[in-house]
C-alpha atoms as a PDB file:
ATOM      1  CA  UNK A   1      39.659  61.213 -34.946  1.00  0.00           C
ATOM      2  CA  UNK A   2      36.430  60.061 -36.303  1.00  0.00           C
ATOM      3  CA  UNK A   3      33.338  59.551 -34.286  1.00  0.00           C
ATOM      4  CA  UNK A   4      33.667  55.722 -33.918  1.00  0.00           C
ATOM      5  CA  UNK A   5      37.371  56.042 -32.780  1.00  0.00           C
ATOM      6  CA  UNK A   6      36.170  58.445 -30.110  1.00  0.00           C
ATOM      7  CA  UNK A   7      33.285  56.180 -28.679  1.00  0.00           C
ATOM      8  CA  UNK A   8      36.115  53.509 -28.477  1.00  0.00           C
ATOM      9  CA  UNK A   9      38.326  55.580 -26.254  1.00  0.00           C
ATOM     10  CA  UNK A  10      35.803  56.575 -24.052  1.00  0.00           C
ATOM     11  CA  UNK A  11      34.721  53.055 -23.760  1.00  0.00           C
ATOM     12  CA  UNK A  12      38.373  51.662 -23.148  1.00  0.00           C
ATOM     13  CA  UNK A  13      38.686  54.654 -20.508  1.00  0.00           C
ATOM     14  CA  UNK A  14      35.038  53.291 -18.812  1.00  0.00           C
ATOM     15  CA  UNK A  15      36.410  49.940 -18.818  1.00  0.00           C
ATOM     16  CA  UNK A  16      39.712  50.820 -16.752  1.00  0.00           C
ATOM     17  CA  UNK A  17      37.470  53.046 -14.625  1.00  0.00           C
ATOM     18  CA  UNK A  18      35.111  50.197 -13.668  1.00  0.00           C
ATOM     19  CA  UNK A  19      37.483  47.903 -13.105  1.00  0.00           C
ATOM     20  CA  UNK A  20      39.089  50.398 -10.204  1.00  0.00           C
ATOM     21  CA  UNK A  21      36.032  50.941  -8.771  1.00  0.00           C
ATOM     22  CA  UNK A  22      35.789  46.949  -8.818  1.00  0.00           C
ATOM     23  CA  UNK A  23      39.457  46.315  -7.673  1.00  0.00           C
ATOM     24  CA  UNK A  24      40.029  44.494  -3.896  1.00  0.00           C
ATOM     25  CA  UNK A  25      42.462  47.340  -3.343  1.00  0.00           C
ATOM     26  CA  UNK A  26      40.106  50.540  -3.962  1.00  0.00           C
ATOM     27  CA  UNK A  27      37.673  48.587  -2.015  1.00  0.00           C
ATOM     28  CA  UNK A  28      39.816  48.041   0.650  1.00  0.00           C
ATOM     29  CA  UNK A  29      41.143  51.901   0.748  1.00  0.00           C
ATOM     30  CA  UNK A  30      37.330  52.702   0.879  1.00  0.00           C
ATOM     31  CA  UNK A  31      36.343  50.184   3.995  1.00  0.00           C
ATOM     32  CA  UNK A  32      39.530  51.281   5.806  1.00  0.00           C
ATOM     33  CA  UNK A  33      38.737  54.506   5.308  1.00  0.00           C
ATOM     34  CA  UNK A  34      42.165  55.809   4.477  1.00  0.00           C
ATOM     35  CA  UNK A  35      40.842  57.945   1.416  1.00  0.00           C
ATOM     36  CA  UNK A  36      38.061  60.504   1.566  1.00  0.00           C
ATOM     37  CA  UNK A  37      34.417  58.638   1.133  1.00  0.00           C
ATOM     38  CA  UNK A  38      33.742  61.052  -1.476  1.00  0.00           C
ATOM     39  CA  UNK A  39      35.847  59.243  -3.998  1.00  0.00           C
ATOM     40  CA  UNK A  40      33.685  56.497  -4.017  1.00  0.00           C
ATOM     41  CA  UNK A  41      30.774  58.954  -5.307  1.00  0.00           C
ATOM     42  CA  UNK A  42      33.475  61.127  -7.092  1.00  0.00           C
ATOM     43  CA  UNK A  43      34.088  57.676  -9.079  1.00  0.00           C
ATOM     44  CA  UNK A  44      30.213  56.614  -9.806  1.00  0.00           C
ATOM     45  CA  UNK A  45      30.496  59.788 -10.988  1.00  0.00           C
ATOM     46  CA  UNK A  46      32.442  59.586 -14.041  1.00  0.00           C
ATOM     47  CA  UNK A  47      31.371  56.374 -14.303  1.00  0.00           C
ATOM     48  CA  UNK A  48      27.730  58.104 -15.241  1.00  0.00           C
ATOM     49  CA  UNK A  49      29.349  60.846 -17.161  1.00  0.00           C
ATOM     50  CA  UNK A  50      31.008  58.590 -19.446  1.00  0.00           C
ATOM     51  CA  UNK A  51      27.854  56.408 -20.295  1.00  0.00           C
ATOM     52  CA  UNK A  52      26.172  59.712 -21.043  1.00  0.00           C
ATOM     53  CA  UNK A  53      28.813  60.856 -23.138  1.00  0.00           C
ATOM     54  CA  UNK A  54      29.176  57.443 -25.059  1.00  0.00           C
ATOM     55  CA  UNK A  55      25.180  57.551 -25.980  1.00  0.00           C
ATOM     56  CA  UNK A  56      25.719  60.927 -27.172  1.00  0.00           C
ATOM     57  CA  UNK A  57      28.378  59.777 -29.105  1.00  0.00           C
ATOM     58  CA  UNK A  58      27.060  56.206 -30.298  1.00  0.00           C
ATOM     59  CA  UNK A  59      23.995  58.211 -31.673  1.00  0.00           C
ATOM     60  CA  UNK A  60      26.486  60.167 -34.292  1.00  0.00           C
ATOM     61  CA  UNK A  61      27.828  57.227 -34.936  1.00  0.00           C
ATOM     62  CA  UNK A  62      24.571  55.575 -35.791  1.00  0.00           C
ATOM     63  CA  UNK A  63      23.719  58.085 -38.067  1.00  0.00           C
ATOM     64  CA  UNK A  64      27.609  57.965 -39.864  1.00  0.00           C
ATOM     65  CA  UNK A  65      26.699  54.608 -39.954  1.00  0.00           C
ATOM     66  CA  UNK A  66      22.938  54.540 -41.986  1.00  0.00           C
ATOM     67  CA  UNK A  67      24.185  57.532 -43.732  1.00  0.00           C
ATOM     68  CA  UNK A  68      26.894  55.433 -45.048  1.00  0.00           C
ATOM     69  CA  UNK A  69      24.400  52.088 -45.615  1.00  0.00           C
ATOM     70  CA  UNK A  70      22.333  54.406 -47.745  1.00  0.00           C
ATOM     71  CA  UNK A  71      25.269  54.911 -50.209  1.00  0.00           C
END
């Protein structure tokens, strides 16, 4: 899988994330309090670890990328 395929999935995967910890039903298992609070941080969580992980990521694929305009 190359480097810009990767960044891709990890952004599709922070997109389906966010939109959980956006969704009226998550939200409304959080105020009711019928799952553990920590899910809510457990969630911002990988939220954060994924946007690390993609800059790690998009900066590999900015150098594929110049290393490739060069040519």
């Amino acid at each position: 899988m190359e480097p810009i395929e990767i960044l891709k999935q990890f952004n599709s995967c922070y997109v389906n994330i966010q939109a959980i910890a956006q969704d009226e039903n998550w939200l409304l298992l959080l105020a009711d309090k019928k799952i553990d609070p920590e899910a809510a941080t457990h969630l911002s969580d990988v939220l954060h670890y994924l946007s690390e992980v993609m800059g790690c990521v998009e900066e590999i694929v900015e150098v594929k990328f110049n290393q490739d305009a060069e040519l």
